[in-house]
PDB file of N, CA and C in Angstrom:
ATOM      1  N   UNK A   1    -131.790 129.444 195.821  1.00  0.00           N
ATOM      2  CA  UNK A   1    -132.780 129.314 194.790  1.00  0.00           C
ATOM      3  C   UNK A   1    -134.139 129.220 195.471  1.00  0.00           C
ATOM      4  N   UNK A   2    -135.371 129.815 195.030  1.00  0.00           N
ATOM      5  CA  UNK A   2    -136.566 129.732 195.063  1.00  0.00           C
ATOM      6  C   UNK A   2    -137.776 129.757 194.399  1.00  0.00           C
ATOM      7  N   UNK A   3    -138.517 128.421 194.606  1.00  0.00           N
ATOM      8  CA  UNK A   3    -139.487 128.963 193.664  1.00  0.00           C
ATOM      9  C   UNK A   3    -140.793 128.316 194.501  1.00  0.00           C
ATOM     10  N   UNK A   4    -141.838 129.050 193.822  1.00  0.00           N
ATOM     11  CA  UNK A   4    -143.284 128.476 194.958  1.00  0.00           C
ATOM     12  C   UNK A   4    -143.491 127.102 194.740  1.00  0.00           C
ATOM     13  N   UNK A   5    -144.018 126.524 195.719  1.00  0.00           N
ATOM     14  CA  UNK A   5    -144.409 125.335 195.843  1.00  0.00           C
ATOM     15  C   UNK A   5    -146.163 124.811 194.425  1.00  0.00           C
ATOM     16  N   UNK A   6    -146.201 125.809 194.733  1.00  0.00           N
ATOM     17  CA  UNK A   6    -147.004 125.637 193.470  1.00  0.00           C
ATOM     18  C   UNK A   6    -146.468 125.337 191.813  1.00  0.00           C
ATOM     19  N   UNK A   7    -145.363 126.258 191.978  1.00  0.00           N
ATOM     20  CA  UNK A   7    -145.176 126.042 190.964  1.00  0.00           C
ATOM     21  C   UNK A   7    -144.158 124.710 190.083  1.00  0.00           C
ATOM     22  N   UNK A   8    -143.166 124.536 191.496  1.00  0.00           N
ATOM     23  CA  UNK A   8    -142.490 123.266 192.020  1.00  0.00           C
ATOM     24  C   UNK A   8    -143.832 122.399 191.464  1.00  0.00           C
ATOM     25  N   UNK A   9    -144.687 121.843 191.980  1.00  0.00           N
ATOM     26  CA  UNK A   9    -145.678 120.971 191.809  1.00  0.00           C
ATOM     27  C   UNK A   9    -146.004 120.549 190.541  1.00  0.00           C
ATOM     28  N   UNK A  10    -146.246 121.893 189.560  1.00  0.00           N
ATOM     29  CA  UNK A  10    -146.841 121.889 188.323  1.00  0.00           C
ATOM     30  C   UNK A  10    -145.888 120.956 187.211  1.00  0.00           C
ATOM     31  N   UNK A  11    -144.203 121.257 187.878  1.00  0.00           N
ATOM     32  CA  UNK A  11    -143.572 120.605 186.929  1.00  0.00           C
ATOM     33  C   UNK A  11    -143.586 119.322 186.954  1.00  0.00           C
ATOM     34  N   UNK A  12    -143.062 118.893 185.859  1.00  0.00           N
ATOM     35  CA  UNK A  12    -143.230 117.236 185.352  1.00  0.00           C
ATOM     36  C   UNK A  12    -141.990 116.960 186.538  1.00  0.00           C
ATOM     37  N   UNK A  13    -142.013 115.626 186.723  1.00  0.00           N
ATOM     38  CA  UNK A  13    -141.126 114.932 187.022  1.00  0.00           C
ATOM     39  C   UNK A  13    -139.907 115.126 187.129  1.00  0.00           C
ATOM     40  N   UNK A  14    -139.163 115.128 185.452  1.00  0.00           N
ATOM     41  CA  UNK A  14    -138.048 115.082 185.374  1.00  0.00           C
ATOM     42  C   UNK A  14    -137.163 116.526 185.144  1.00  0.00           C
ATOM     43  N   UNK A  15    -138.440 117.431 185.280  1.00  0.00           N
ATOM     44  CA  UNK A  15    -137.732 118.801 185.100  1.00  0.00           C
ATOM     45  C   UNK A  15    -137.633 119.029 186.632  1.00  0.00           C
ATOM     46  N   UNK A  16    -138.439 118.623 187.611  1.00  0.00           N
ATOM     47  CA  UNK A  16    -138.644 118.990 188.696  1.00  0.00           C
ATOM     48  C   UNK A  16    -136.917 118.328 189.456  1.00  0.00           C
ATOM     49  N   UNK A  17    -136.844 117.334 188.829  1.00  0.00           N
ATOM     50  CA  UNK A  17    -135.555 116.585 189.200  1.00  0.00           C
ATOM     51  C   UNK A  17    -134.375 117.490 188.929  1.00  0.00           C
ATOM     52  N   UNK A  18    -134.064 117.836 187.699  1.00  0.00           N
ATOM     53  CA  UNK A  18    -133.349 118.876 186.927  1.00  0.00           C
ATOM     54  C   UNK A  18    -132.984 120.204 188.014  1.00  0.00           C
ATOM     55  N   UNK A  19    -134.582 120.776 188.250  1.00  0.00           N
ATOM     56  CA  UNK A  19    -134.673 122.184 188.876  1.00  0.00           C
ATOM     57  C   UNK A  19    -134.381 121.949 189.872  1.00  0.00           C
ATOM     58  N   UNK A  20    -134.447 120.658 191.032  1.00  0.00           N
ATOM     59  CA  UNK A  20    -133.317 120.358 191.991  1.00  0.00           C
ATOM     60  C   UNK A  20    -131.706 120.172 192.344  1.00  0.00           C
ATOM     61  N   UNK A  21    -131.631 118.886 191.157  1.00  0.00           N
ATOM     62  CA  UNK A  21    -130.011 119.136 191.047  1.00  0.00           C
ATOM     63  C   UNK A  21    -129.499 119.776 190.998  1.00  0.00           C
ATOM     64  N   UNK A  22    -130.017 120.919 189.883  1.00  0.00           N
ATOM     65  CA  UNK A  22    -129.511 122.265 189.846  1.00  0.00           C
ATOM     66  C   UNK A  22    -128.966 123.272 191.097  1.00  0.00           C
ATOM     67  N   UNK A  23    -130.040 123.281 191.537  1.00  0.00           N
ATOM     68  CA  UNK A  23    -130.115 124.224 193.236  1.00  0.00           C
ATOM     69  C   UNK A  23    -129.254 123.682 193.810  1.00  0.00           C
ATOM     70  N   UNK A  24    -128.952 122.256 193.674  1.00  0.00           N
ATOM     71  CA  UNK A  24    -127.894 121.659 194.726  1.00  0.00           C
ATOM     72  C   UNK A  24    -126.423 122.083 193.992  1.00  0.00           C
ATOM     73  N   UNK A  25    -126.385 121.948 193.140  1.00  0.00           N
ATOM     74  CA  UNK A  25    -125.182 122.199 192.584  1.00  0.00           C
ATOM     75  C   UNK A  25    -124.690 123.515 192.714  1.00  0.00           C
ATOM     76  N   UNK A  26    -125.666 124.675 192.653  1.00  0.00           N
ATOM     77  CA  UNK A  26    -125.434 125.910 192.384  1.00  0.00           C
ATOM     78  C   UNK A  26    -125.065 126.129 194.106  1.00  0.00           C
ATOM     79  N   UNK A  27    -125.776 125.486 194.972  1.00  0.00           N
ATOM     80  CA  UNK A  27    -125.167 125.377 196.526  1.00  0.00           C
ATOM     81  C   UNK A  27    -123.972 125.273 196.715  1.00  0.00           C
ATOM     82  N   UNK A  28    -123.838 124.115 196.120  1.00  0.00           N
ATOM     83  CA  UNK A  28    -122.465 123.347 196.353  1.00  0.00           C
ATOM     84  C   UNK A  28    -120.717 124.198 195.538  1.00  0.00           C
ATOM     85  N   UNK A  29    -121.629 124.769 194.538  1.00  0.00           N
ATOM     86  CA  UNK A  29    -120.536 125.987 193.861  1.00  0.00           C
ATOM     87  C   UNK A  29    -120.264 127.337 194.615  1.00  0.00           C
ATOM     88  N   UNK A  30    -121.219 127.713 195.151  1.00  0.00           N
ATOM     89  CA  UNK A  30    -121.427 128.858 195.485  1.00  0.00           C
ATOM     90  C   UNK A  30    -120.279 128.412 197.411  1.00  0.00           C
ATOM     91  N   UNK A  31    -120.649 127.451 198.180  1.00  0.00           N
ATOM     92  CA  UNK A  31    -120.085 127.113 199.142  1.00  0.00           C
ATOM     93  C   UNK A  31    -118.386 126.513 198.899  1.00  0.00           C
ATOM     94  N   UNK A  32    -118.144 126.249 197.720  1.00  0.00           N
ATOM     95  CA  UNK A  32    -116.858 126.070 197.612  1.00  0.00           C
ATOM     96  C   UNK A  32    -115.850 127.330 197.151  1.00  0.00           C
ATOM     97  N   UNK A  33    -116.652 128.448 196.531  1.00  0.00           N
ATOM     98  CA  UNK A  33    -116.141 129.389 195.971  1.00  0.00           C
ATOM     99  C   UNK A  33    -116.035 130.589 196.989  1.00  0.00           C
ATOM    100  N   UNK A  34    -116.854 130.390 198.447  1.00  0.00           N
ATOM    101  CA  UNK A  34    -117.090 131.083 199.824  1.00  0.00           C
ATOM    102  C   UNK A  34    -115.164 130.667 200.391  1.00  0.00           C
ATOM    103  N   UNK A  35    -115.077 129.297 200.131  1.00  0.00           N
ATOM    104  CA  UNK A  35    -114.202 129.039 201.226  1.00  0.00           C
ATOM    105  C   UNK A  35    -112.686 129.290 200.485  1.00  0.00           C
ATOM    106  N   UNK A  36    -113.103 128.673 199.203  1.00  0.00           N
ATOM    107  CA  UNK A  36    -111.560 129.355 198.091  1.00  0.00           C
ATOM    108  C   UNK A  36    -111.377 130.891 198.353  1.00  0.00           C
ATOM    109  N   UNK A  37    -112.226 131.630 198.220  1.00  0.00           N
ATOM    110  CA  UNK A  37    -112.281 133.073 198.212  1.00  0.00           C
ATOM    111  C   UNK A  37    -111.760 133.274 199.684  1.00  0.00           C
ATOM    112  N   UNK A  38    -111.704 132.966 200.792  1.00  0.00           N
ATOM    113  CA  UNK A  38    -112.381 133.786 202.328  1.00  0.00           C
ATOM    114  C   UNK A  38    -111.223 134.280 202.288  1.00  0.00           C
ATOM    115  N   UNK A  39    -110.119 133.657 202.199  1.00  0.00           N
ATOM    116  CA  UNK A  39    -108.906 134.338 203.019  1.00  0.00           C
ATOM    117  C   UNK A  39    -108.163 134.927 202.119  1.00  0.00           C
ATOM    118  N   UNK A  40    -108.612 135.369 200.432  1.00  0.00           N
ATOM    119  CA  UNK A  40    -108.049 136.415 199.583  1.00  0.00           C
ATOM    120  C   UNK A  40    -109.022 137.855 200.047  1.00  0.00           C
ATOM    121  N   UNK A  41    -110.350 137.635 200.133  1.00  0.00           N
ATOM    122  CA  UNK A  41    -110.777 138.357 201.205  1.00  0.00           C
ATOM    123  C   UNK A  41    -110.581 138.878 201.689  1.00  0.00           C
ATOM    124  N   UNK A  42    -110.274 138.194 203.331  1.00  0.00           N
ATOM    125  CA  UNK A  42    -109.475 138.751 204.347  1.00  0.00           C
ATOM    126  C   UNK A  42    -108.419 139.888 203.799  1.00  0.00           C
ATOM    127  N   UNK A  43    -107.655 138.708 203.192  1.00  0.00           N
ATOM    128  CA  UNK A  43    -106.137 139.686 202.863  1.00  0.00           C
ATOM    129  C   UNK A  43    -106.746 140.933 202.242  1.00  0.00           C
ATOM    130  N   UNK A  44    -107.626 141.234 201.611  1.00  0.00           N
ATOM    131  CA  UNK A  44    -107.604 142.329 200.800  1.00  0.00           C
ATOM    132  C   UNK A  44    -108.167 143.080 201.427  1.00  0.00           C
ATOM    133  N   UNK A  45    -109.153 143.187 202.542  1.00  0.00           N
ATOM    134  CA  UNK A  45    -109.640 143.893 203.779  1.00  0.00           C
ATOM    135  C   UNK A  45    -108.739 144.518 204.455  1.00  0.00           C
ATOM    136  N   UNK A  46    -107.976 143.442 204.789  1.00  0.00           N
ATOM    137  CA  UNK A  46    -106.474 144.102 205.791  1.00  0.00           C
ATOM    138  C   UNK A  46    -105.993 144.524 205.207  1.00  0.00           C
ATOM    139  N   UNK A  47    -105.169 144.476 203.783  1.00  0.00           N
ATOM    140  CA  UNK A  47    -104.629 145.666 202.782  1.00  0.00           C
ATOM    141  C   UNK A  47    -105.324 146.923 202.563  1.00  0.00           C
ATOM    142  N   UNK A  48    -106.880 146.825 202.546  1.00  0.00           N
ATOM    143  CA  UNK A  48    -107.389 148.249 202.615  1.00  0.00           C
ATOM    144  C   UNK A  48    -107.274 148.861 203.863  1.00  0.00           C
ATOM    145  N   UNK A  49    -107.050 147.912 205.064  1.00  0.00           N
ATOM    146  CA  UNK A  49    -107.120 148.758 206.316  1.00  0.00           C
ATOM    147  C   UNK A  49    -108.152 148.716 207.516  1.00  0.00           C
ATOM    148  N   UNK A  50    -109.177 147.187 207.183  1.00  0.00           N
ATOM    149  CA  UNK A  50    -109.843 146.929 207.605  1.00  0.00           C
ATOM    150  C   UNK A  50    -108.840 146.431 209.271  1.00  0.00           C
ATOM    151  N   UNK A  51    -109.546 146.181 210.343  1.00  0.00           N
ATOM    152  CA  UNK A  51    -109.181 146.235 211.378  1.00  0.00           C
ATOM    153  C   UNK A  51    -109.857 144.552 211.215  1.00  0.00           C
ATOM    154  N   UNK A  52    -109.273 143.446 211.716  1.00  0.00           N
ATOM    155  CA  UNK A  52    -109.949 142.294 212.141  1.00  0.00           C
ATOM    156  C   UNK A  52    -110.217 141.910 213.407  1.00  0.00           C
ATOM    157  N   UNK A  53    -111.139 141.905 213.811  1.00  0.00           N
ATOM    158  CA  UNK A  53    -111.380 141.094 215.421  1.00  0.00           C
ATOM    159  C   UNK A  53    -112.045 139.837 215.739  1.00  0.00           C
ATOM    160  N   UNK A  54    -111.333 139.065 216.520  1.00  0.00           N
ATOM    161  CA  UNK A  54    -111.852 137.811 216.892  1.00  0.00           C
ATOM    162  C   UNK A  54    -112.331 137.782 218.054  1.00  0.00           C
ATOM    163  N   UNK A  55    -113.655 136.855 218.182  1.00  0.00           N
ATOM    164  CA  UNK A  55    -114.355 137.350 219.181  1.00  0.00           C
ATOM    165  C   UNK A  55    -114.019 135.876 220.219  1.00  0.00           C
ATOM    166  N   UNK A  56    -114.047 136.157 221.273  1.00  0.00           N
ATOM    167  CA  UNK A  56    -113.329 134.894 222.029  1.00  0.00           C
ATOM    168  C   UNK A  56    -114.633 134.656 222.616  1.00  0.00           C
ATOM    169  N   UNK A  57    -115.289 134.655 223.236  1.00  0.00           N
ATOM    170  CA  UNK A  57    -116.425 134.384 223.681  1.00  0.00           C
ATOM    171  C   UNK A  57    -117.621 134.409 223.215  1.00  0.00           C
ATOM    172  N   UNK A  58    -117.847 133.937 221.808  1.00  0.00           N
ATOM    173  CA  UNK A  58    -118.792 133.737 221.106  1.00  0.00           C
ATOM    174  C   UNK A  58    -120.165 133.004 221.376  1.00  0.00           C
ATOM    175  N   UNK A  59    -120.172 131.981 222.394  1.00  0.00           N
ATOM    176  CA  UNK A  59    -121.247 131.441 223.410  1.00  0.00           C
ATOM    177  C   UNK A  59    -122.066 132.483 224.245  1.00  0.00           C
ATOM    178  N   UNK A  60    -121.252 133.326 224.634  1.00  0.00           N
ATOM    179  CA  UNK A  60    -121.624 134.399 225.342  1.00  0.00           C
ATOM    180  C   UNK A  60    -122.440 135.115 224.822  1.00  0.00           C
ATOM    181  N   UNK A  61    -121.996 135.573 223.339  1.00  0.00           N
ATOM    182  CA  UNK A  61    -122.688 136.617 222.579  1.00  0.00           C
ATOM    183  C   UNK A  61    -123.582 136.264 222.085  1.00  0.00           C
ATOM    184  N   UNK A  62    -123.717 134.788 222.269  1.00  0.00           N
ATOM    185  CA  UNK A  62    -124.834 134.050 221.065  1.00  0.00           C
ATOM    186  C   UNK A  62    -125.780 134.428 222.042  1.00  0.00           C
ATOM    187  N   UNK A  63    -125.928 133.597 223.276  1.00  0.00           N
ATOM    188  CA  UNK A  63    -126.890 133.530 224.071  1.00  0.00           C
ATOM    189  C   UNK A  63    -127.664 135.159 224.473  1.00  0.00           C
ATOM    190  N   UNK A  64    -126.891 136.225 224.163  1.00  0.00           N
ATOM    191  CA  UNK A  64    -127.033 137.413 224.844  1.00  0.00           C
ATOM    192  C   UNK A  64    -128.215 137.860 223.550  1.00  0.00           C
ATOM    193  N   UNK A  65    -127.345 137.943 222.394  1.00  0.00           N
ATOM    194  CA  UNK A  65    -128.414 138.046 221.134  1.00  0.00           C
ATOM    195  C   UNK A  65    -129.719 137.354 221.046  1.00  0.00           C
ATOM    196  N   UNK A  66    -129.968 135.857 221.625  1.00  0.00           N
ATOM    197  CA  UNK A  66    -131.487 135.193 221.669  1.00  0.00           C
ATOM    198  C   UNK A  66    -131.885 136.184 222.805  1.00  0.00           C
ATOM    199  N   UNK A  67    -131.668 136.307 223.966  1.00  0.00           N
ATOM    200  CA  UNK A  67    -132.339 136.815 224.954  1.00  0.00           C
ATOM    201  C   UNK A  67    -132.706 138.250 224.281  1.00  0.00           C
ATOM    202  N   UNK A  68    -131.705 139.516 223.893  1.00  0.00           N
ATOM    203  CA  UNK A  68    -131.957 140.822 224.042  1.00  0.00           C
ATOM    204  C   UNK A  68    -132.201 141.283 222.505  1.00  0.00           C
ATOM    205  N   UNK A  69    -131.977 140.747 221.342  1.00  0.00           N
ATOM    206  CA  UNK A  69    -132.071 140.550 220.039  1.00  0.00           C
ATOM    207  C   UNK A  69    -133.127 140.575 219.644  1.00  0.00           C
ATOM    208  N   UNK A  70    -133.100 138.894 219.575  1.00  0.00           N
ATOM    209  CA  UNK A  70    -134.093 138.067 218.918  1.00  0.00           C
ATOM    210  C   UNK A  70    -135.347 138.543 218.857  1.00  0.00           C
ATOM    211  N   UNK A  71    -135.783 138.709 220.407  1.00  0.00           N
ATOM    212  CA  UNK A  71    -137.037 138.908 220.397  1.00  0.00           C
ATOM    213  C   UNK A  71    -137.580 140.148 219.744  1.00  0.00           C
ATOM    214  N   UNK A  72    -136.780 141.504 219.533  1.00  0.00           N
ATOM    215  CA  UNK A  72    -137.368 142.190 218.898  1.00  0.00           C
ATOM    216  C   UNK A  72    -137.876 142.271 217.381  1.00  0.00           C
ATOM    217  N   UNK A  73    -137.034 140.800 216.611  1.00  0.00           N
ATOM    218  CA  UNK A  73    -137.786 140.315 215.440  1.00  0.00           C
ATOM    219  C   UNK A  73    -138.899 139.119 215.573  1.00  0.00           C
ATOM    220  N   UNK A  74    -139.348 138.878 216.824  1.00  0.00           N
ATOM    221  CA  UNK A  74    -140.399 138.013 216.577  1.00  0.00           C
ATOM    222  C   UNK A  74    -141.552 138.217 215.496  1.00  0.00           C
ATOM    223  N   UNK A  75    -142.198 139.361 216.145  1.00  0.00           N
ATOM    224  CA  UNK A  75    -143.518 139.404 215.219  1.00  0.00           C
ATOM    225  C   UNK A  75    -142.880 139.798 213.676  1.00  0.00           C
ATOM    226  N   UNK A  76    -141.202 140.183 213.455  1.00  0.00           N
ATOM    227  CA  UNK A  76    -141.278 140.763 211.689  1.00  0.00           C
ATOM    228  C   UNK A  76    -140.900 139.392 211.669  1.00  0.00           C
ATOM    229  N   UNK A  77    -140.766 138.032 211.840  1.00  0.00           N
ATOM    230  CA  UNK A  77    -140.837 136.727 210.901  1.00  0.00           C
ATOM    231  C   UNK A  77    -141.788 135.418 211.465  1.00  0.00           C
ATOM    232  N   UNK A  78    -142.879 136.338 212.152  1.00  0.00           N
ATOM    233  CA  UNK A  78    -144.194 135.281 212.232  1.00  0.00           C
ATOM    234  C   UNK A  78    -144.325 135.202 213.668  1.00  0.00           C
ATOM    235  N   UNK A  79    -143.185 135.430 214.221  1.00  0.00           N
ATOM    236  CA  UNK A  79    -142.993 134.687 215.675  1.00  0.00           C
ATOM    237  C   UNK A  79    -142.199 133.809 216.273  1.00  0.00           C
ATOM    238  N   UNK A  80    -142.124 133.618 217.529  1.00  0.00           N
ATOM    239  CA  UNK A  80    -140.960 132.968 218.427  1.00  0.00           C
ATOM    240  C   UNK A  80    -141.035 131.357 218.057  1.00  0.00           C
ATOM    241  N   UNK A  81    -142.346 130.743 217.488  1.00  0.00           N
ATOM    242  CA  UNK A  81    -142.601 129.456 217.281  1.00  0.00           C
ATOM    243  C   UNK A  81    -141.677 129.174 216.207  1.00  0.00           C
ATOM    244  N   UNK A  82    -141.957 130.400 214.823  1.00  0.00           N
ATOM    245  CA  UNK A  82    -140.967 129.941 213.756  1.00  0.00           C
ATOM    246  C   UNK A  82    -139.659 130.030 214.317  1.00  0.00           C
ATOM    247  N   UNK A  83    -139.051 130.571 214.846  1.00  0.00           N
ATOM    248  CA  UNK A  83    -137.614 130.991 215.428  1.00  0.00           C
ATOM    249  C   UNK A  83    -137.231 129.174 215.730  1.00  0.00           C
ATOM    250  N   UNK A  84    -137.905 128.832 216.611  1.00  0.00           N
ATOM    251  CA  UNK A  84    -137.810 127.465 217.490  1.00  0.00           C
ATOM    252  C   UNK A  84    -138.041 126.438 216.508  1.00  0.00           C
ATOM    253  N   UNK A  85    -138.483 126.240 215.270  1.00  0.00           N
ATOM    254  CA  UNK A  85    -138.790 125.383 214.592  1.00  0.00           C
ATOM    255  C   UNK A  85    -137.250 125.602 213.937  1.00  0.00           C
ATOM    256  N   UNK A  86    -136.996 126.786 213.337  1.00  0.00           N
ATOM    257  CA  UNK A  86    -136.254 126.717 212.625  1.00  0.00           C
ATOM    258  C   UNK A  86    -134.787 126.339 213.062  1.00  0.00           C
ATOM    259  N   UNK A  87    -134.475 126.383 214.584  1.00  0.00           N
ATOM    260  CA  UNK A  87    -133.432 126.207 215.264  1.00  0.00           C
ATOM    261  C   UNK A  87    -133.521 124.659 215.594  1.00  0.00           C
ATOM    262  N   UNK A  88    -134.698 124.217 215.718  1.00  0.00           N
ATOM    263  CA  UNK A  88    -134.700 122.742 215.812  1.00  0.00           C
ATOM    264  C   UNK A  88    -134.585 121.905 214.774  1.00  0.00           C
ATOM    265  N   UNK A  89    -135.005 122.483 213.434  1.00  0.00           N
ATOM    266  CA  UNK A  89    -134.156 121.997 211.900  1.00  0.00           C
ATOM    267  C   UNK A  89    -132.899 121.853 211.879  1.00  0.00           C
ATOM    268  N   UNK A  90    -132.183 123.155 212.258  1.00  0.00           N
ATOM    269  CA  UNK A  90    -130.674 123.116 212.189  1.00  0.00           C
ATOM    270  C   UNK A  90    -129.912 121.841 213.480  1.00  0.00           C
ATOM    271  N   UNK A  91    -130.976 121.724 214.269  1.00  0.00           N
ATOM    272  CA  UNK A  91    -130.042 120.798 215.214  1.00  0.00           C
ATOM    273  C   UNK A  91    -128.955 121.656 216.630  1.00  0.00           C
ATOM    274  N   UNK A  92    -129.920 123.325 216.619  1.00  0.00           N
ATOM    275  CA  UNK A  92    -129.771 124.391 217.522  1.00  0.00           C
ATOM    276  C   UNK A  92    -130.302 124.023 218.680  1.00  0.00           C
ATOM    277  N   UNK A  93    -131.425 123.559 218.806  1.00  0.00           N
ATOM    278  CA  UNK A  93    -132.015 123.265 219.801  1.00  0.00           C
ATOM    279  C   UNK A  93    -132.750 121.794 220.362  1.00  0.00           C
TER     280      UNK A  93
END
């Protein structure tokens, strides 16, 4: 869910409360209906013929993607500062 901070602002109080719970809830539905769903999913991927691969060295690939990746989206989302802020929110860095 999104909406501008402006406009967030304008609302009263208790709608503003409302238009939160909401978002949380619609989170919280949407993340339970990810994990009920994943592995009818799966199955129905592999019934069409999808090939599955697990990647065993996923540390590896992470780190390879910041180094040779990343950087070519710096300047399309502001820059390497937002990158680092946003990884230090998550508790990435």
């Amino acid at each position: 869910m999104v909406m501008g901070a402006k406009t967030m602002k304008g609302l009263d109080p208790e709608t503003r409360d409302m238009v939160v719970r909401a978002g949380i809830e619609a989170q919280q539905y949407c993340l339970l209906f990810q994990v009920l769903e994943a592995e009818n999913a799966k199955k129905g991927m592999q019934d069409a013929g999808v090939e599955i691969s697990i990647l065993k060295d996923e540390d590896k690939w992470k780190e390879i993607v910041k180094e040779k990746v990343w950087p070519e989206y710096y300047d399309f989302v502001g820059g390497k500062e937002i990158i680092d802020t946003m990884m230090l929110h998550l508790g990435k860095k």
